[in-house]
C-alpha atoms as a PDB file:
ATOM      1  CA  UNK A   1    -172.521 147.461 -23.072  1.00  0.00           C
ATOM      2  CA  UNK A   2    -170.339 144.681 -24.526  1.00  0.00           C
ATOM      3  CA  UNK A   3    -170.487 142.030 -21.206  1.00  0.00           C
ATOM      4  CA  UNK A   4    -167.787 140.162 -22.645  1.00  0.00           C
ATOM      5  CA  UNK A   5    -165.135 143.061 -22.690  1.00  0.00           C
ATOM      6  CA  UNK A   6    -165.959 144.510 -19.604  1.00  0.00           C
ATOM      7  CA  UNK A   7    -164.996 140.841 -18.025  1.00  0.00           C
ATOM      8  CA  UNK A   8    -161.879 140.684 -19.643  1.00  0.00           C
ATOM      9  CA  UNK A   9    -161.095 143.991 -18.695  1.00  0.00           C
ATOM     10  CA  UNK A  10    -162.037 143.222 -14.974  1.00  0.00           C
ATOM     11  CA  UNK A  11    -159.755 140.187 -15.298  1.00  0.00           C
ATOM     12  CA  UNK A  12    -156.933 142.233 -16.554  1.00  0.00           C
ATOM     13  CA  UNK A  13    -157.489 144.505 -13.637  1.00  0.00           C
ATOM     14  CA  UNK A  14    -158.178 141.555 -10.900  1.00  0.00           C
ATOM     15  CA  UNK A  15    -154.828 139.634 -12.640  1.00  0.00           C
ATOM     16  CA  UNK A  16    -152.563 142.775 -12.382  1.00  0.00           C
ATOM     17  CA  UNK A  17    -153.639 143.044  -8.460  1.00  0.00           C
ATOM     18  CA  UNK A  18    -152.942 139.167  -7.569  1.00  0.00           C
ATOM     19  CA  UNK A  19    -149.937 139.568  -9.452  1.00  0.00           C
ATOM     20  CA  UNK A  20    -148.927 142.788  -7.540  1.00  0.00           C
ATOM     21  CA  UNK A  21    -149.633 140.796  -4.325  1.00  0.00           C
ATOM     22  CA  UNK A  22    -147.926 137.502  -4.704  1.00  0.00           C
ATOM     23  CA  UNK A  23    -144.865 140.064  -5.771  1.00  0.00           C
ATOM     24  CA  UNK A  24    -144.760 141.173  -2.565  1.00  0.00           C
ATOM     25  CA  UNK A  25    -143.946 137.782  -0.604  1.00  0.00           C
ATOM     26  CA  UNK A  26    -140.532 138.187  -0.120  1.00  0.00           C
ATOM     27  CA  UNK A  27    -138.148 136.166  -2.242  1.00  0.00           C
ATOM     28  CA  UNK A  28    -137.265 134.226   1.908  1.00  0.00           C
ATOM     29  CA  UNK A  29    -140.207 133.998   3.282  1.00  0.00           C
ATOM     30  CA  UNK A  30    -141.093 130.953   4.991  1.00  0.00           C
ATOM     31  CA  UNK A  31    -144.316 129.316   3.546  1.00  0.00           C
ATOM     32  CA  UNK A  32    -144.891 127.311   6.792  1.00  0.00           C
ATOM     33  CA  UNK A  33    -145.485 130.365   8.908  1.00  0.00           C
ATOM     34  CA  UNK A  34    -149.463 130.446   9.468  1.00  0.00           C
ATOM     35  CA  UNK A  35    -150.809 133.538  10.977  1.00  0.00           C
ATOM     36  CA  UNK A  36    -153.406 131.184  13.309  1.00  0.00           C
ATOM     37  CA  UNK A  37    -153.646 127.547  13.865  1.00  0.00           C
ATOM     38  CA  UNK A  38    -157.006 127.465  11.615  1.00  0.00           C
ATOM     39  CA  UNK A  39    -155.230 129.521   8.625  1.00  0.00           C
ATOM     40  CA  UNK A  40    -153.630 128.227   5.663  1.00  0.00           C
ATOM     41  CA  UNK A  41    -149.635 128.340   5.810  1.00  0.00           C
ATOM     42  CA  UNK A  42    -148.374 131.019   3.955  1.00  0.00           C
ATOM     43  CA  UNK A  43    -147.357 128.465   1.229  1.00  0.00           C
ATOM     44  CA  UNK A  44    -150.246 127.133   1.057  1.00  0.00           C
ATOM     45  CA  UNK A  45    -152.562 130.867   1.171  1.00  0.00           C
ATOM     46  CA  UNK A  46    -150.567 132.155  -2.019  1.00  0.00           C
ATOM     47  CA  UNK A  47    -150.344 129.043  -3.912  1.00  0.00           C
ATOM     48  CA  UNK A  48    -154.372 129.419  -3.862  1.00  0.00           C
ATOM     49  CA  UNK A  49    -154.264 132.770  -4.709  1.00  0.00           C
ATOM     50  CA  UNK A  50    -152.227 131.898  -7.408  1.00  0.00           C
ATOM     51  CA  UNK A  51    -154.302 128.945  -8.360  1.00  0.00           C
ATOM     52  CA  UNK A  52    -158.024 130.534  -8.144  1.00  0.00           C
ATOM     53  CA  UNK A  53    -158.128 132.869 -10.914  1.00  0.00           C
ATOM     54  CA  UNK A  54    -156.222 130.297 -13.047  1.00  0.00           C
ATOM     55  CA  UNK A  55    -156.458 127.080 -12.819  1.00  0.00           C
ATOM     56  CA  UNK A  56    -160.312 127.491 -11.768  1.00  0.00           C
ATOM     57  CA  UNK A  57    -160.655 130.062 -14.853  1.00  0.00           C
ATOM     58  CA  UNK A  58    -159.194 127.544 -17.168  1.00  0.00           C
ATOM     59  CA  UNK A  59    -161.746 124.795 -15.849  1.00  0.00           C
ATOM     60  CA  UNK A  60    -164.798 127.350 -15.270  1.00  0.00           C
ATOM     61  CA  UNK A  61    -164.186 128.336 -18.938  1.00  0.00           C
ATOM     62  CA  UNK A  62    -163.457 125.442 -20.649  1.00  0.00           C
ATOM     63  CA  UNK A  63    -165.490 122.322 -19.547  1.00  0.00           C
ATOM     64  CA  UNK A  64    -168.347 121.956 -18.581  1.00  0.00           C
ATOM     65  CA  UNK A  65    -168.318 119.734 -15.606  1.00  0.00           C
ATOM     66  CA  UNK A  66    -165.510 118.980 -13.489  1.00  0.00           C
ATOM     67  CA  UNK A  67    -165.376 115.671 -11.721  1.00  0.00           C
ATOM     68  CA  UNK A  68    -163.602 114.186  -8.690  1.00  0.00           C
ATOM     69  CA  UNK A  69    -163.384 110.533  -8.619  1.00  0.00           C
ATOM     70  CA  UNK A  70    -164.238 109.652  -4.977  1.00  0.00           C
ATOM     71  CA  UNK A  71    -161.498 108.148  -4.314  1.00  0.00           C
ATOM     72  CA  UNK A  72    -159.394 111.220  -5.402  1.00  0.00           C
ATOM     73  CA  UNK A  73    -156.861 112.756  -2.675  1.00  0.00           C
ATOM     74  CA  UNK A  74    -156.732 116.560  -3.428  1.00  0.00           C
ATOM     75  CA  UNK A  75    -153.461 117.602  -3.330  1.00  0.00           C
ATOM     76  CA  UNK A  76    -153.211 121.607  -2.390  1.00  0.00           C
ATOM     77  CA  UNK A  77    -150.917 123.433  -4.926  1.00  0.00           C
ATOM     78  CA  UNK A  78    -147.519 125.010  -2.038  1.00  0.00           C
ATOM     79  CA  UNK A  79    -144.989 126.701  -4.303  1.00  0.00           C
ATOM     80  CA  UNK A  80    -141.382 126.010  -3.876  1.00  0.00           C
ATOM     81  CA  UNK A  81    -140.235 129.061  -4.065  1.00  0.00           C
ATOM     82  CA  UNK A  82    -141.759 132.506  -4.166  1.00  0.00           C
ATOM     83  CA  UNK A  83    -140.279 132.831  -8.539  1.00  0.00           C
ATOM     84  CA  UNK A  84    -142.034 129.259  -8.753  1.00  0.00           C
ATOM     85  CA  UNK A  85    -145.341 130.705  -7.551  1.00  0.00           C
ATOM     86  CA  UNK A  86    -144.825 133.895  -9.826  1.00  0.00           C
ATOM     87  CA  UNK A  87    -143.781 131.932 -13.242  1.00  0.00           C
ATOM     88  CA  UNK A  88    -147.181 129.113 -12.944  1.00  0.00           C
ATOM     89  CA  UNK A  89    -149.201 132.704 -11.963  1.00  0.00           C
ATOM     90  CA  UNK A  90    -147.807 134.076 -15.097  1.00  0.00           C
ATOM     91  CA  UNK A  91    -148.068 131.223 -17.448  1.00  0.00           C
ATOM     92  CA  UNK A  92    -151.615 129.896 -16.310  1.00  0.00           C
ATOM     93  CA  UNK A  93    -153.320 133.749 -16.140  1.00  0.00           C
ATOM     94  CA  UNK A  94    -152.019 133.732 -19.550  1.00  0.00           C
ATOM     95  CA  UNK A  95    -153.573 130.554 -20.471  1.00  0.00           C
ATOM     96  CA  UNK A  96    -156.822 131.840 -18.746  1.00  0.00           C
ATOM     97  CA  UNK A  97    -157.313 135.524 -20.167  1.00  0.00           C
ATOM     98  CA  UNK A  98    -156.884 133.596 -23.395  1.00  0.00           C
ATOM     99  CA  UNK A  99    -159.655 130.748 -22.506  1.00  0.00           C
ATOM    100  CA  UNK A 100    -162.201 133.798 -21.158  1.00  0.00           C
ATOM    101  CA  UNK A 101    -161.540 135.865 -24.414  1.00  0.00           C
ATOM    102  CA  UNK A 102    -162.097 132.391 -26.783  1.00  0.00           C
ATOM    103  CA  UNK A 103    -165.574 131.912 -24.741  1.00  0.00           C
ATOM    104  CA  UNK A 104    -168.561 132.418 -26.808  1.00  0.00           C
ATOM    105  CA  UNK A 105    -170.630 135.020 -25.103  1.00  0.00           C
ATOM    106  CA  UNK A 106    -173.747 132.675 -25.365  1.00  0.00           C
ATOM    107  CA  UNK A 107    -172.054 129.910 -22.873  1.00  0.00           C
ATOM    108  CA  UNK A 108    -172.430 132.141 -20.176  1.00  0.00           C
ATOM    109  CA  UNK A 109    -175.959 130.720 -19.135  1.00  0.00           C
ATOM    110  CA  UNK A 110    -174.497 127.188 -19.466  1.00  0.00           C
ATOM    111  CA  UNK A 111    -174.768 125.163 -16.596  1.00  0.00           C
ATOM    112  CA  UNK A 112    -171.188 124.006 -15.010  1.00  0.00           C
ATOM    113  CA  UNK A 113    -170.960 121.660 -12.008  1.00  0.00           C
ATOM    114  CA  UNK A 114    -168.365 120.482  -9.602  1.00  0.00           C
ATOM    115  CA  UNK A 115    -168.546 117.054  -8.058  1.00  0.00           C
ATOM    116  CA  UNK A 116    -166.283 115.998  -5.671  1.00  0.00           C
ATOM    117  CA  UNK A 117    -166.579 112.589  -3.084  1.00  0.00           C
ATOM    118  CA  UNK A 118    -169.703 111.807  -4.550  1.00  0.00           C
ATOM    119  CA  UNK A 119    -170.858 115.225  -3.712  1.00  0.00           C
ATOM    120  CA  UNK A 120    -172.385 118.234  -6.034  1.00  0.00           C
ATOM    121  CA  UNK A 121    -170.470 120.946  -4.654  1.00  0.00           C
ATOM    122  CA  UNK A 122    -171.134 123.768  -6.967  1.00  0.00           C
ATOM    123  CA  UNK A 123    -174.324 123.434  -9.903  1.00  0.00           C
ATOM    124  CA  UNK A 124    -174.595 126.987 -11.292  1.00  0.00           C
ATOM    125  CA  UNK A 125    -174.066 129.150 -14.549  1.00  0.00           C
ATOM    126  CA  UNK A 126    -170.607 129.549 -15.791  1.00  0.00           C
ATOM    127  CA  UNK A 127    -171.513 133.650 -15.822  1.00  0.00           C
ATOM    128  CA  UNK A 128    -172.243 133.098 -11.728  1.00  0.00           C
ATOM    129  CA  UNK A 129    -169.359 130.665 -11.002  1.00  0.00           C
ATOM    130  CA  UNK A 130    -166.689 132.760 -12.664  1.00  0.00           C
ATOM    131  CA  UNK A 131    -168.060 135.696 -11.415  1.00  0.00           C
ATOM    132  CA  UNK A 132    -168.307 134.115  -7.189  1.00  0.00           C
ATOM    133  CA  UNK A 133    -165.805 131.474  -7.742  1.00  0.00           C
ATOM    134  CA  UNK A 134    -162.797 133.317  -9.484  1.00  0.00           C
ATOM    135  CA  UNK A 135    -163.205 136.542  -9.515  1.00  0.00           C
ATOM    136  CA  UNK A 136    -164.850 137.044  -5.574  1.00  0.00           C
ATOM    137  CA  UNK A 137    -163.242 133.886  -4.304  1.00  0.00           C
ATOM    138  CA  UNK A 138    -159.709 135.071  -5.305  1.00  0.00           C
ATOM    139  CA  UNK A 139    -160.644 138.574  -4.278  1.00  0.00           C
ATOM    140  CA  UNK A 140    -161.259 137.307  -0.942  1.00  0.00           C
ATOM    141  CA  UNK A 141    -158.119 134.858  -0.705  1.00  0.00           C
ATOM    142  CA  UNK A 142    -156.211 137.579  -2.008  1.00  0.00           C
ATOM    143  CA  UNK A 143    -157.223 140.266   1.177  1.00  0.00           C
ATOM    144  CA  UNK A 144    -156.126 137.583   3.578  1.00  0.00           C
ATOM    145  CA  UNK A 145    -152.964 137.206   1.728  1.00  0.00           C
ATOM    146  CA  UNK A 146    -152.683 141.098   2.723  1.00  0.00           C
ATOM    147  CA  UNK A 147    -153.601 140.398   6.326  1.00  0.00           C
ATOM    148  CA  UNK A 148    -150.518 137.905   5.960  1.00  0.00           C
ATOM    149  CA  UNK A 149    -148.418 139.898   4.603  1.00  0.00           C
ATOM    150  CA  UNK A 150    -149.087 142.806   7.127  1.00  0.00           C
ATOM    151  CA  UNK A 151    -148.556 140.398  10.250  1.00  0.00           C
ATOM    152  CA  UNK A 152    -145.310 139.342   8.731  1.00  0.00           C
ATOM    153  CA  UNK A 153    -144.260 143.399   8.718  1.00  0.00           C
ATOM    154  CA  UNK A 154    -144.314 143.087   5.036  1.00  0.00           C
ATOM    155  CA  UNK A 155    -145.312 146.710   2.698  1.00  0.00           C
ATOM    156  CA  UNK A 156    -148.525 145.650   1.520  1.00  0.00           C
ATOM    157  CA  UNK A 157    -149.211 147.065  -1.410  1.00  0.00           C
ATOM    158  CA  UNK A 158    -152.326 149.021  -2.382  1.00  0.00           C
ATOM    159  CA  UNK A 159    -155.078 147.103  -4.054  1.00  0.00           C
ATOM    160  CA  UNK A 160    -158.009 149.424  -4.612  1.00  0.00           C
ATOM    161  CA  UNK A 161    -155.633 152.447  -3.969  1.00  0.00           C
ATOM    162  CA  UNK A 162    -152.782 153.184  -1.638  1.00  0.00           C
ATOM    163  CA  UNK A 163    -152.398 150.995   1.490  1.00  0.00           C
ATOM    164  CA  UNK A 164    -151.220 152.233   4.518  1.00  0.00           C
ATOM    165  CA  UNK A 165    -147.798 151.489   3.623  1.00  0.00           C
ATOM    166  CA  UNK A 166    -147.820 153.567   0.877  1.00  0.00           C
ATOM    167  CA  UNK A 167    -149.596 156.465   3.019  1.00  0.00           C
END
């Protein structure tokens, strides 16, 4: 079995679904609803589901080690608009299919750290932080983005097969 093509094919499949998710925010919806006082706004939620299998797929697969200065303010990535969200998800999966298919197959086992505040927040593989970082993180992100959706009376559509809206 060929490791490297069955991740690009399960980042194909995982891309396709995010996609087919963040398509079904409606074109009005307000990105400063939150669903609880502890969630994410709704801005906020699919601008990281956007974000997590392509800006962190970009860094995961492309440097080594990716540094916060301490002083650095993190700002969180809130679309303006629902096509704004769509065109950076398009542009930067694009940019990250083409950084995971460009990886040499022997930098899985490389180490790749994230430092932030001073702090080591994440000293692992690249193989283990693309697989629990992009692919699971944004898996998970993405299923509350469902939740969201279904709270706002929104279809949600089906993921791993048809949702109840499609029923």
């Amino acid at each position: 079995m060929d490791m490297q093509q069955e991740l690009i094919a399960e980042f194909d499949r995982e891309l396709a679904l995010t996609r087919k998710i963040l398509d079904a925010i409606p074109a009005d919806a307000d990105f400063t609803w939150k669903a609880h006082p502890k969630s994410f706004t709704l801005g906020r939620l699919a601008g990281h589901v956007a974000e997590t299998p392509c800006e962190w797929a970009i860094h995961t697969l492309t440097i080594d080690k990716l540094e916060f200065a301490v002083e650095h303010q993190f700002e969180s990535y809130i679309p303006a608009s629902k096509a704004a969200l769509l065109e950076r998800f398009d542009r930067e999966s694009a940019e990250a299919r083409a950084a995971l298919v460009a990886l040499d197959p022997a930098r899985w086992d490389d180490n790749w750290k994230m430092i932030g505040m001073g702090q080591t927040w994440i000293d692992d593989t690249r193989y283990r932080v693309f697989r629990n970082w992009v692919l699971n993180h944004g898996i998970h992100h993405r299923a509350q983005l469902g939740v969201d959706l279904r709270l706002l009376n929104v279809p949600v559509p089906g993921i791993y097969g048809p949702s109840a809206d499609q029923s």
